[in-house]
Every structure is written in C-alpha cells, then in structure tokens.
C-alpha atoms as a PDB file:
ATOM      1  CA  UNK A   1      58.697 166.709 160.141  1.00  0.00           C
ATOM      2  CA  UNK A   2      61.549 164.399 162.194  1.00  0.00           C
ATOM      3  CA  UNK A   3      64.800 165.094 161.815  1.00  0.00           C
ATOM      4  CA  UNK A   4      66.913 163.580 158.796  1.00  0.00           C
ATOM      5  CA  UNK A   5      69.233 160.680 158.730  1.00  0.00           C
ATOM      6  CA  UNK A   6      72.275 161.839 157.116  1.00  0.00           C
ATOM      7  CA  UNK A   7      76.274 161.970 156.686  1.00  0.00           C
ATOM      8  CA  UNK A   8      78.872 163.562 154.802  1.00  0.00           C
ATOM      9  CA  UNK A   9      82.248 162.055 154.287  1.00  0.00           C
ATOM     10  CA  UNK A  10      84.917 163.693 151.361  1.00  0.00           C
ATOM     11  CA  UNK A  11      87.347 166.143 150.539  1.00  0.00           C
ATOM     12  CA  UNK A  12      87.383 169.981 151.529  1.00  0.00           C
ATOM     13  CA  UNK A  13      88.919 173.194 150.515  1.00  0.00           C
ATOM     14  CA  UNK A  14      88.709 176.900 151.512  1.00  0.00           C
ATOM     15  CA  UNK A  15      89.904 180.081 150.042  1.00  0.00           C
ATOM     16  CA  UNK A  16      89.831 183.365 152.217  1.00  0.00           C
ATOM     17  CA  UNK A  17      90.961 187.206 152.437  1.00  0.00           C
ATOM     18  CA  UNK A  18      93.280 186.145 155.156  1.00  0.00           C
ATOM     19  CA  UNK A  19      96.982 185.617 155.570  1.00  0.00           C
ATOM     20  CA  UNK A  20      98.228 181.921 155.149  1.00  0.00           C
ATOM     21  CA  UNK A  21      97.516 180.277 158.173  1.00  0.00           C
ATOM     22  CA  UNK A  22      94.166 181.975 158.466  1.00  0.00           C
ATOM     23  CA  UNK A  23      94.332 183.827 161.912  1.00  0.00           C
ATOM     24  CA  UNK A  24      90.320 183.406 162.597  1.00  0.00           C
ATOM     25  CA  UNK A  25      91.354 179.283 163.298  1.00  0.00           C
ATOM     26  CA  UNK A  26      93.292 180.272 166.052  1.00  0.00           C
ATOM     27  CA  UNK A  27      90.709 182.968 167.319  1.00  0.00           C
ATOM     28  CA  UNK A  28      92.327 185.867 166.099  1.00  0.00           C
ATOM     29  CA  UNK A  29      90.691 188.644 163.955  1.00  0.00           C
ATOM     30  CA  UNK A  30      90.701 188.589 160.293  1.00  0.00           C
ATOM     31  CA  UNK A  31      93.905 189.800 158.489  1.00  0.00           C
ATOM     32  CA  UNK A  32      91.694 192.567 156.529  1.00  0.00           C
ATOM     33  CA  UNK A  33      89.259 192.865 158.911  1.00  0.00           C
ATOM     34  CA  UNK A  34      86.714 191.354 157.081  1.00  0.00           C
ATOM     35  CA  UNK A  35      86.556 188.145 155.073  1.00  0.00           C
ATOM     36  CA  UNK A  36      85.624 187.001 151.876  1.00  0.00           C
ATOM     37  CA  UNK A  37      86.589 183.872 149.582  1.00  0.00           C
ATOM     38  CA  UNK A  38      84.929 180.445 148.892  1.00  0.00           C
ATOM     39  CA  UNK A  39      84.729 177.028 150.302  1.00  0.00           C
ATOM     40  CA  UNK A  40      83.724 173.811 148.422  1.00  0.00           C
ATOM     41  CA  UNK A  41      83.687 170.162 149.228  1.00  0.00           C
ATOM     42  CA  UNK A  42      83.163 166.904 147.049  1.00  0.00           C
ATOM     43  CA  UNK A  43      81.145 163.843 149.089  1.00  0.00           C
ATOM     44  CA  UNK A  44      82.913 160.641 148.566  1.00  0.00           C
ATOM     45  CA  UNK A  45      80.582 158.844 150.660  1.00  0.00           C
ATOM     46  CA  UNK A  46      77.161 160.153 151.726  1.00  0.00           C
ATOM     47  CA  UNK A  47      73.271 160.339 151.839  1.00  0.00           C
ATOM     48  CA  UNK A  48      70.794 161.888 153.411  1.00  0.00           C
ATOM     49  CA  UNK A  49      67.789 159.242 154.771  1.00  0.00           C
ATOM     50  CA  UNK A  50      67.646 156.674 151.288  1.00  0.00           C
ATOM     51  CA  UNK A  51      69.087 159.695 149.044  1.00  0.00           C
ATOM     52  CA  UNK A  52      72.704 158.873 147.641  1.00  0.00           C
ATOM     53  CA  UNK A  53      74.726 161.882 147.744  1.00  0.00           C
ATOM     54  CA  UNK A  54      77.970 160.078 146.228  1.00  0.00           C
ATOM     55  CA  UNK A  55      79.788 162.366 144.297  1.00  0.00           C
ATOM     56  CA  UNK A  56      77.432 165.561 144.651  1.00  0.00           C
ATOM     57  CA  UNK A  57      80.359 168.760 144.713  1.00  0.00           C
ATOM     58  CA  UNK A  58      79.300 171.941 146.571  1.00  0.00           C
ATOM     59  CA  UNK A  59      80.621 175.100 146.450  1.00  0.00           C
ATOM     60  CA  UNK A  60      79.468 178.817 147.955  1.00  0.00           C
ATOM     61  CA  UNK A  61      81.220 182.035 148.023  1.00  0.00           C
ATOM     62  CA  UNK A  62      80.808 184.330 151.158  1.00  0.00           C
ATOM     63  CA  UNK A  63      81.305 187.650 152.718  1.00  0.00           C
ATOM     64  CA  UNK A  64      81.608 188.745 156.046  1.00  0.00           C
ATOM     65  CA  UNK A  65      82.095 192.621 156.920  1.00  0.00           C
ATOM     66  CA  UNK A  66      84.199 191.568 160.254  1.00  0.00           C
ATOM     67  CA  UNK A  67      85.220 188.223 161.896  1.00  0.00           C
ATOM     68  CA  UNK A  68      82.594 186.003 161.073  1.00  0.00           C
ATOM     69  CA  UNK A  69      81.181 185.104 164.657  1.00  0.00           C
ATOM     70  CA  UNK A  70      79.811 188.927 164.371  1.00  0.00           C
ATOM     71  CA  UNK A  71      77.465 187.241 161.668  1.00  0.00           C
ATOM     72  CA  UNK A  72      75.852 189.780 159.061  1.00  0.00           C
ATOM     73  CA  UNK A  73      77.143 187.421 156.643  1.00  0.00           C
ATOM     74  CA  UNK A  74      76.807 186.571 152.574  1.00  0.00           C
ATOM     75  CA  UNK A  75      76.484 183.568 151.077  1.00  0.00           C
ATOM     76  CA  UNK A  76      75.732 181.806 148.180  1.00  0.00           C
ATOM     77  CA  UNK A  77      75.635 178.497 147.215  1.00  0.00           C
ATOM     78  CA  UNK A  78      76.537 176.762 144.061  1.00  0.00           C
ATOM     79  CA  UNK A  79      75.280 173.114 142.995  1.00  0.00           C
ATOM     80  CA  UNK A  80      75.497 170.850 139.865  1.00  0.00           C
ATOM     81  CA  UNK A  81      72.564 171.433 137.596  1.00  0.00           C
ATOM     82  CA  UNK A  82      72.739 167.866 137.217  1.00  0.00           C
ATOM     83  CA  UNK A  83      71.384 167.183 140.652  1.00  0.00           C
ATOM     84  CA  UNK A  84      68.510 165.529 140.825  1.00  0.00           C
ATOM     85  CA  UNK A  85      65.755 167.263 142.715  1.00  0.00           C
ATOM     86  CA  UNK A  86      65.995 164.989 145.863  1.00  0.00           C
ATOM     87  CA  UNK A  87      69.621 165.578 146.162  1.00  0.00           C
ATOM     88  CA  UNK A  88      68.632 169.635 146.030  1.00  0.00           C
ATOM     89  CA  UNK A  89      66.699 168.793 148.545  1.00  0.00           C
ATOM     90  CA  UNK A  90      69.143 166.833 150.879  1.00  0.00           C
ATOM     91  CA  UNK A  91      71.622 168.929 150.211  1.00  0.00           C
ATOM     92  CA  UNK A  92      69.410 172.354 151.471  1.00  0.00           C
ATOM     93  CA  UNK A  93      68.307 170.393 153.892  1.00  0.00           C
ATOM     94  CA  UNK A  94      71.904 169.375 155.744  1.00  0.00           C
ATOM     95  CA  UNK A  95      73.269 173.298 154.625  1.00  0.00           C
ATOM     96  CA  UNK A  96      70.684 175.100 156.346  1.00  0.00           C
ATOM     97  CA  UNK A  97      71.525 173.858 159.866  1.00  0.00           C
ATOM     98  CA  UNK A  98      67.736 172.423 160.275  1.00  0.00           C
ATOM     99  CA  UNK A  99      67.568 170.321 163.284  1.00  0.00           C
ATOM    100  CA  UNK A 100      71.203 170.276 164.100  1.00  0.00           C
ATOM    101  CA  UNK A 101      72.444 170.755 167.593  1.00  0.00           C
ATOM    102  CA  UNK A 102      73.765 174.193 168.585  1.00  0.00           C
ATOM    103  CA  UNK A 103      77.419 174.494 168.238  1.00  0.00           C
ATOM    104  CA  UNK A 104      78.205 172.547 164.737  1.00  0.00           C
ATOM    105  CA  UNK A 105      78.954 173.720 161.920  1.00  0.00           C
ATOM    106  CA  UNK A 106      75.660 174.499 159.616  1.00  0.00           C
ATOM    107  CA  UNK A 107      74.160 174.800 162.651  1.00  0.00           C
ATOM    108  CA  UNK A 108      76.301 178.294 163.208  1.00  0.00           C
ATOM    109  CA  UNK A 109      76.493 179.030 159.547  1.00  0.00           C
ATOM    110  CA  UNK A 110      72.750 179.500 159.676  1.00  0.00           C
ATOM    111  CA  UNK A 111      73.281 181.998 162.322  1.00  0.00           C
ATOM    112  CA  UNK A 112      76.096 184.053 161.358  1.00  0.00           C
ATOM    113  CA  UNK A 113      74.638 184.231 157.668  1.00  0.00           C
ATOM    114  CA  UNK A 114      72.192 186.456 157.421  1.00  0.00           C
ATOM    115  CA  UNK A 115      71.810 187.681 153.576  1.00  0.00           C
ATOM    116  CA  UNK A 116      71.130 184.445 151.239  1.00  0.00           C
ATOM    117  CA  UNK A 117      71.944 184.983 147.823  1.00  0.00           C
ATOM    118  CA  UNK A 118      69.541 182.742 145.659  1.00  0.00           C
ATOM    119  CA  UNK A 119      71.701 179.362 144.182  1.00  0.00           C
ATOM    120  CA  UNK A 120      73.333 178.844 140.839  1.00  0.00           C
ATOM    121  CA  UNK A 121      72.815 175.395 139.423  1.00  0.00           C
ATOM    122  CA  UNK A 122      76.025 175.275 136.915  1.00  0.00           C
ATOM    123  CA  UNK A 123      78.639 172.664 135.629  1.00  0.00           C
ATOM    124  CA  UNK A 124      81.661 172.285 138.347  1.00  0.00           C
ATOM    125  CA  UNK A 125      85.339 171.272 138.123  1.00  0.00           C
ATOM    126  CA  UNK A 126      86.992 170.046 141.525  1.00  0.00           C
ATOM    127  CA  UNK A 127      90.329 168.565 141.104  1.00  0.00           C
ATOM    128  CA  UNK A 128      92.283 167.959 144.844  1.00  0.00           C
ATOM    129  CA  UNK A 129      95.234 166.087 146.140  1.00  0.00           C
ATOM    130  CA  UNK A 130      95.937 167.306 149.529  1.00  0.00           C
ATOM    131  CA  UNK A 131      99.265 165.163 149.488  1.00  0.00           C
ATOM    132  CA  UNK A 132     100.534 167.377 146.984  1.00  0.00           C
ATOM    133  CA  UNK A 133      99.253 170.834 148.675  1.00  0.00           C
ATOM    134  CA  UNK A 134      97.053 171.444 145.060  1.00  0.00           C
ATOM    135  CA  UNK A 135      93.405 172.083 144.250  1.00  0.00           C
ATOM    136  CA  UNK A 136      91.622 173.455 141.536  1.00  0.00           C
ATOM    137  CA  UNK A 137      87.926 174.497 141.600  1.00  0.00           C
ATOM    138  CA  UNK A 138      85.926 175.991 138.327  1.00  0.00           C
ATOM    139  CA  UNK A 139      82.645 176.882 138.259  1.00  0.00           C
ATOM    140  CA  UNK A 140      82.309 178.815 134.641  1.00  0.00           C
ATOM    141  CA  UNK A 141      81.991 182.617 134.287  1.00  0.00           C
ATOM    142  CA  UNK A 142      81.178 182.777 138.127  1.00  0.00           C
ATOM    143  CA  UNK A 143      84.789 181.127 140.135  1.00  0.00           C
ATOM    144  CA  UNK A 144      88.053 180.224 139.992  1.00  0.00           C
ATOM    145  CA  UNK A 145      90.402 179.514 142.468  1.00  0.00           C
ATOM    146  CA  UNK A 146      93.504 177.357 143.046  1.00  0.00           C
ATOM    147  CA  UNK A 147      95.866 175.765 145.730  1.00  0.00           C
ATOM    148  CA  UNK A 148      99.321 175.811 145.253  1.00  0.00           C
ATOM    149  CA  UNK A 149     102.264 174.197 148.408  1.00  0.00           C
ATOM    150  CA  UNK A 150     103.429 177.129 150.651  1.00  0.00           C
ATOM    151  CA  UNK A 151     107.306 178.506 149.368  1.00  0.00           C
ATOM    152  CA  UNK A 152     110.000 179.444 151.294  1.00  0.00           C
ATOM    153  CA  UNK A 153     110.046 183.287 150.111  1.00  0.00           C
ATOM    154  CA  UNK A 154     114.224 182.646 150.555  1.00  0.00           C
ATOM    155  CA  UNK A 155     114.800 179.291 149.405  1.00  0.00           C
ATOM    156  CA  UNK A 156     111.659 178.793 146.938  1.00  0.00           C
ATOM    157  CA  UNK A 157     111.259 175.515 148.427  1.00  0.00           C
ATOM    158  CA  UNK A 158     108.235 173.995 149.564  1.00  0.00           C
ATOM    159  CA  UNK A 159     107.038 174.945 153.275  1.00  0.00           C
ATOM    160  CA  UNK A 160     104.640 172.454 155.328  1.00  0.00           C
ATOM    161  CA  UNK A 161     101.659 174.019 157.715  1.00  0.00           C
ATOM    162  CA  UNK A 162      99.517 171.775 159.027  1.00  0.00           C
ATOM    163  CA  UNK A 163      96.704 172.787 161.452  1.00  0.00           C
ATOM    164  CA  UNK A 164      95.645 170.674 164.248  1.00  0.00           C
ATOM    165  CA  UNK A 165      92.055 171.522 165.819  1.00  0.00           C
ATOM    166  CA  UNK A 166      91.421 169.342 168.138  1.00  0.00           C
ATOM    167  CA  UNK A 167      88.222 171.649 169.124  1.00  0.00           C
ATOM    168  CA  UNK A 168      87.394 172.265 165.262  1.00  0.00           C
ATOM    169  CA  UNK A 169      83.709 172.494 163.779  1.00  0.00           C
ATOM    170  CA  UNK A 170      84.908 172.158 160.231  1.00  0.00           C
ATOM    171  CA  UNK A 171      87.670 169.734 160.657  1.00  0.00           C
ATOM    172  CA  UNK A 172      90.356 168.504 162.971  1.00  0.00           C
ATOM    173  CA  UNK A 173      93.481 168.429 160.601  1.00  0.00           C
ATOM    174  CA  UNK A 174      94.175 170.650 157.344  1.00  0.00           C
ATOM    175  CA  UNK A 175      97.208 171.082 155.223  1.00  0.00           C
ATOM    176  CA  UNK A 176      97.694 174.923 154.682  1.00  0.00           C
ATOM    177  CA  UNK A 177      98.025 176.163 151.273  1.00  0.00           C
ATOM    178  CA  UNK A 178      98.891 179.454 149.477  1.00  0.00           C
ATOM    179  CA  UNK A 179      95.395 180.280 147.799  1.00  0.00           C
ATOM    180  CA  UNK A 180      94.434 182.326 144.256  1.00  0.00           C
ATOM    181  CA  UNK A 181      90.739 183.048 143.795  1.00  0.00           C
ATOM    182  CA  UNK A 182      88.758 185.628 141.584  1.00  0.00           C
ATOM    183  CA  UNK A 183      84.974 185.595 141.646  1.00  0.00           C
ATOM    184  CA  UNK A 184      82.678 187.572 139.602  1.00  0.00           C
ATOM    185  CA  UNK A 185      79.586 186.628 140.833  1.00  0.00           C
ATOM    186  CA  UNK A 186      77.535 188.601 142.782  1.00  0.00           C
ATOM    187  CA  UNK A 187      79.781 188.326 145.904  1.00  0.00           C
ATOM    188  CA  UNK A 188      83.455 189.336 143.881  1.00  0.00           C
ATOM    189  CA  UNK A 189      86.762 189.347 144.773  1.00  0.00           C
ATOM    190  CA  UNK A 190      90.276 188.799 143.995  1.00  0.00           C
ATOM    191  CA  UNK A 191      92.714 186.924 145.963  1.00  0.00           C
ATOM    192  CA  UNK A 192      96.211 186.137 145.267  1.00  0.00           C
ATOM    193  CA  UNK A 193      98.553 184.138 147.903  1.00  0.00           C
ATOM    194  CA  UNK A 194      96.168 184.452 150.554  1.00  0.00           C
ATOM    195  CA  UNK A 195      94.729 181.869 152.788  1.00  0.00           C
ATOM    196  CA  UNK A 196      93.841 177.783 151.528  1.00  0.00           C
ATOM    197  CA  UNK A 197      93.628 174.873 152.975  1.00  0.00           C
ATOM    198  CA  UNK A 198      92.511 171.237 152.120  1.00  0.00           C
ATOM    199  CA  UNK A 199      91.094 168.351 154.594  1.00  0.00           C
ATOM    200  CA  UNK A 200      89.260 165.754 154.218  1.00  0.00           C
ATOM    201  CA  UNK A 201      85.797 165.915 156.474  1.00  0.00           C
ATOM    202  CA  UNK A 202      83.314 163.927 157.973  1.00  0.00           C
ATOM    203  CA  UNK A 203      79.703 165.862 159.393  1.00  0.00           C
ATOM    204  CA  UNK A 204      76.871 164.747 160.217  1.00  0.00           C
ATOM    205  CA  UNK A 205      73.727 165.923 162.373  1.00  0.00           C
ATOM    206  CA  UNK A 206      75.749 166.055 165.416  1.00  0.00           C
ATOM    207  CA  UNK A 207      78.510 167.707 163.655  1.00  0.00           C
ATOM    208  CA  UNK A 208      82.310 166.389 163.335  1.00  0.00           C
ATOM    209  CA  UNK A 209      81.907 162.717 163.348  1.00  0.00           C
ATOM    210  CA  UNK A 210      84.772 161.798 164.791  1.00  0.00           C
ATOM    211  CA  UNK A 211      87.230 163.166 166.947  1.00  0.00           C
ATOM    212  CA  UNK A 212      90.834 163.984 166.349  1.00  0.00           C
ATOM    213  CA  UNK A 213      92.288 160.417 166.786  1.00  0.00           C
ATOM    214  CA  UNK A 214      89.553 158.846 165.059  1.00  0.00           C
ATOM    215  CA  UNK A 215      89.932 161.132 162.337  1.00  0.00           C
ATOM    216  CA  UNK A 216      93.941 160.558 161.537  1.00  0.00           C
ATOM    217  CA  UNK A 217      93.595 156.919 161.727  1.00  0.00           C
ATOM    218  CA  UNK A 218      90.718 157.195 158.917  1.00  0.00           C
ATOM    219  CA  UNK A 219      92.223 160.189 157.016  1.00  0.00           C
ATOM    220  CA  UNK A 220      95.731 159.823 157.493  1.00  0.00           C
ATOM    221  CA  UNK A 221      97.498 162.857 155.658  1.00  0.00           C
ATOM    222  CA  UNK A 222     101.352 162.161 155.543  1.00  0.00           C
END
C-alpha cells in the first residue's frame, strides 16, 4: 500500500520520572535511571489522506527501564471511544512509524518500543494554556496528571524554563513545567514535581514540519 498523506498540527504535553528540565533533552541520562510518565497531544488541525483528524486527543503512558534510546520500551496508547473507525485507523497508522523516514519521531518510537500494551478507547479531558505554564489531562480510573509554573523554592515566585531544540524530533520550543501524575493502569506510577512541559507541534511524514524559525513565527509562545 503507498504511503499516507498526512499532518499533525496542535498542542503537546509530557510528564516524566525526571527532574524539571528533563536531562534526556539535553542528552544526559535519566534522573532515576529509568523513565516513566505520559505524553498526550490534542490536533487542532489535521488529517490523514481525506480523514479529518480535527480535534482527535491522544494520550499513552510509557516505561523505559534506562534512557530511552536503549529501547526495551512500554507503551500504551489511549484514544476517544468516540473515534470513528477511520480516525483509529489514521491515527495507528501515523503512531506506528509506518513509512516514515528514519530519524523522526514515530519513526524511532517504533524502534525503541518494544512491548505494546493493547489500547484503551475511554472518555478524555485535556485542558492546556502553555502561556500560563498549566495543563490538565484525565482519562477516568486509568490517568491523571497536571502542569503547574515552575516556583522559586526561596521566593515562591514563578520561574521561566524554556527549551530551545533547534535539532528536536518532538518539538523545537517548550515551556518547562513542574509535573504531578499518578497512573493506575497497567504501566503505574506516581509523580509529584517532576518533569512537564507544553509545546505546541507540527509532524508530519517527514517529521518536524518546520524548523525552528518557522516554528516561532507560527507558534509564538511569549
């Protein structure tokens, strides 16, 4: 079958084991040694050939026993169960890295994870203002998890990290947040002011669309 048609463009948040900052984004190891957490995005703008994806929310938990690029990862994905069975489709379809260059970023998601934990189809909150540092993601009896602005453990006043990647494979430009998360799904944990961060992203087949120029003049964050 050719190759898909198909692009992503929304907003994007991640929850880890690591310390705020995340050291794996600046190629150091992971703060525990191994990492765990969630990631979820909502499409603003998308499809996938002549299949609207506008508005579909995705979220997946994951473990990895060391820094990810070892691989022997977990995943597992979570999806509206009011999807209809095309979108399903797109959506597995982009996820699984399937005709994607080498090098972007389902692309080396489908190498690194190696144990696929079958999908929930469930009802999904995602609430995210990434002006304000704050996110909130719900998925019932299985996730929650939270972004809260950085504090100044002196002053209690709020503390601004951005990351810049001009190299990145999930985005260019993230606002760092302090992250809460508890899962008790079949990949569990329990993370309190630990890693977050929120960007706004843009994939598809070739990976980022656009580079780090491009994508500040299109997602401007302050």
């Amino acid at each position: 079958m050719a190759s898909r048609d198909w692009s992503i463009e929304g907003k994007y948040v991640e929850y880890c084991s690591c310390d705020m900052g995340c050291p794996c984004e600046s190629m150091a190891p992971p703060t525990q040694g191994h990492c765990e957490g969630a990631v979820a995005f909502q499409i603003d703008k998308g499809h996938c050939d002549s299949v609207n994806l506008d508005g579909v929310k995705v979220v997946a938990t994951f473990y990895f026993p060391r820094a990810i690029h070892h691989g022997d990862g977990h995943m597992q994905p979570i999806l509206e169960d009011t999807l209809s069975d095309e979108q399903k489709d797109a959506i597995f379809y982009i996820l699984t890295g399937e005709d994607q260059p080498v090098g972007t970023m389902f692309q080396i998601f489908s190498v690194i994870v190696e144990h696929h934990h079958d999908p929930i189809f469930t009802k999904i909150d995602f609430d995210w203002d990434i002006k304000n540092r704050t996110a909130r993601i719900e998925v019932p009896e299985l996730l929650r998890a939270r972004s809260e602005p950085i504090r100044n453990p002196v002053t209690d006043t709020e503390h601004r990290m951005l990351a810049v990647l001009p190299d990145g494979w999930v985005f260019h430009e993230a606002e760092n947040a302090s992250g809460f998360a508890k899962s008790i799904g079949e990949l569990k944990f329990d993370l309190n002011q630990r890693h977050s961060s929120l960007a706004y992203v843009a994939w598809g087949p070739n990976g980022l669309k656009y580079d780090l120029d491009e994508s500040r003049r299109r997602f401007p964050l302050a």
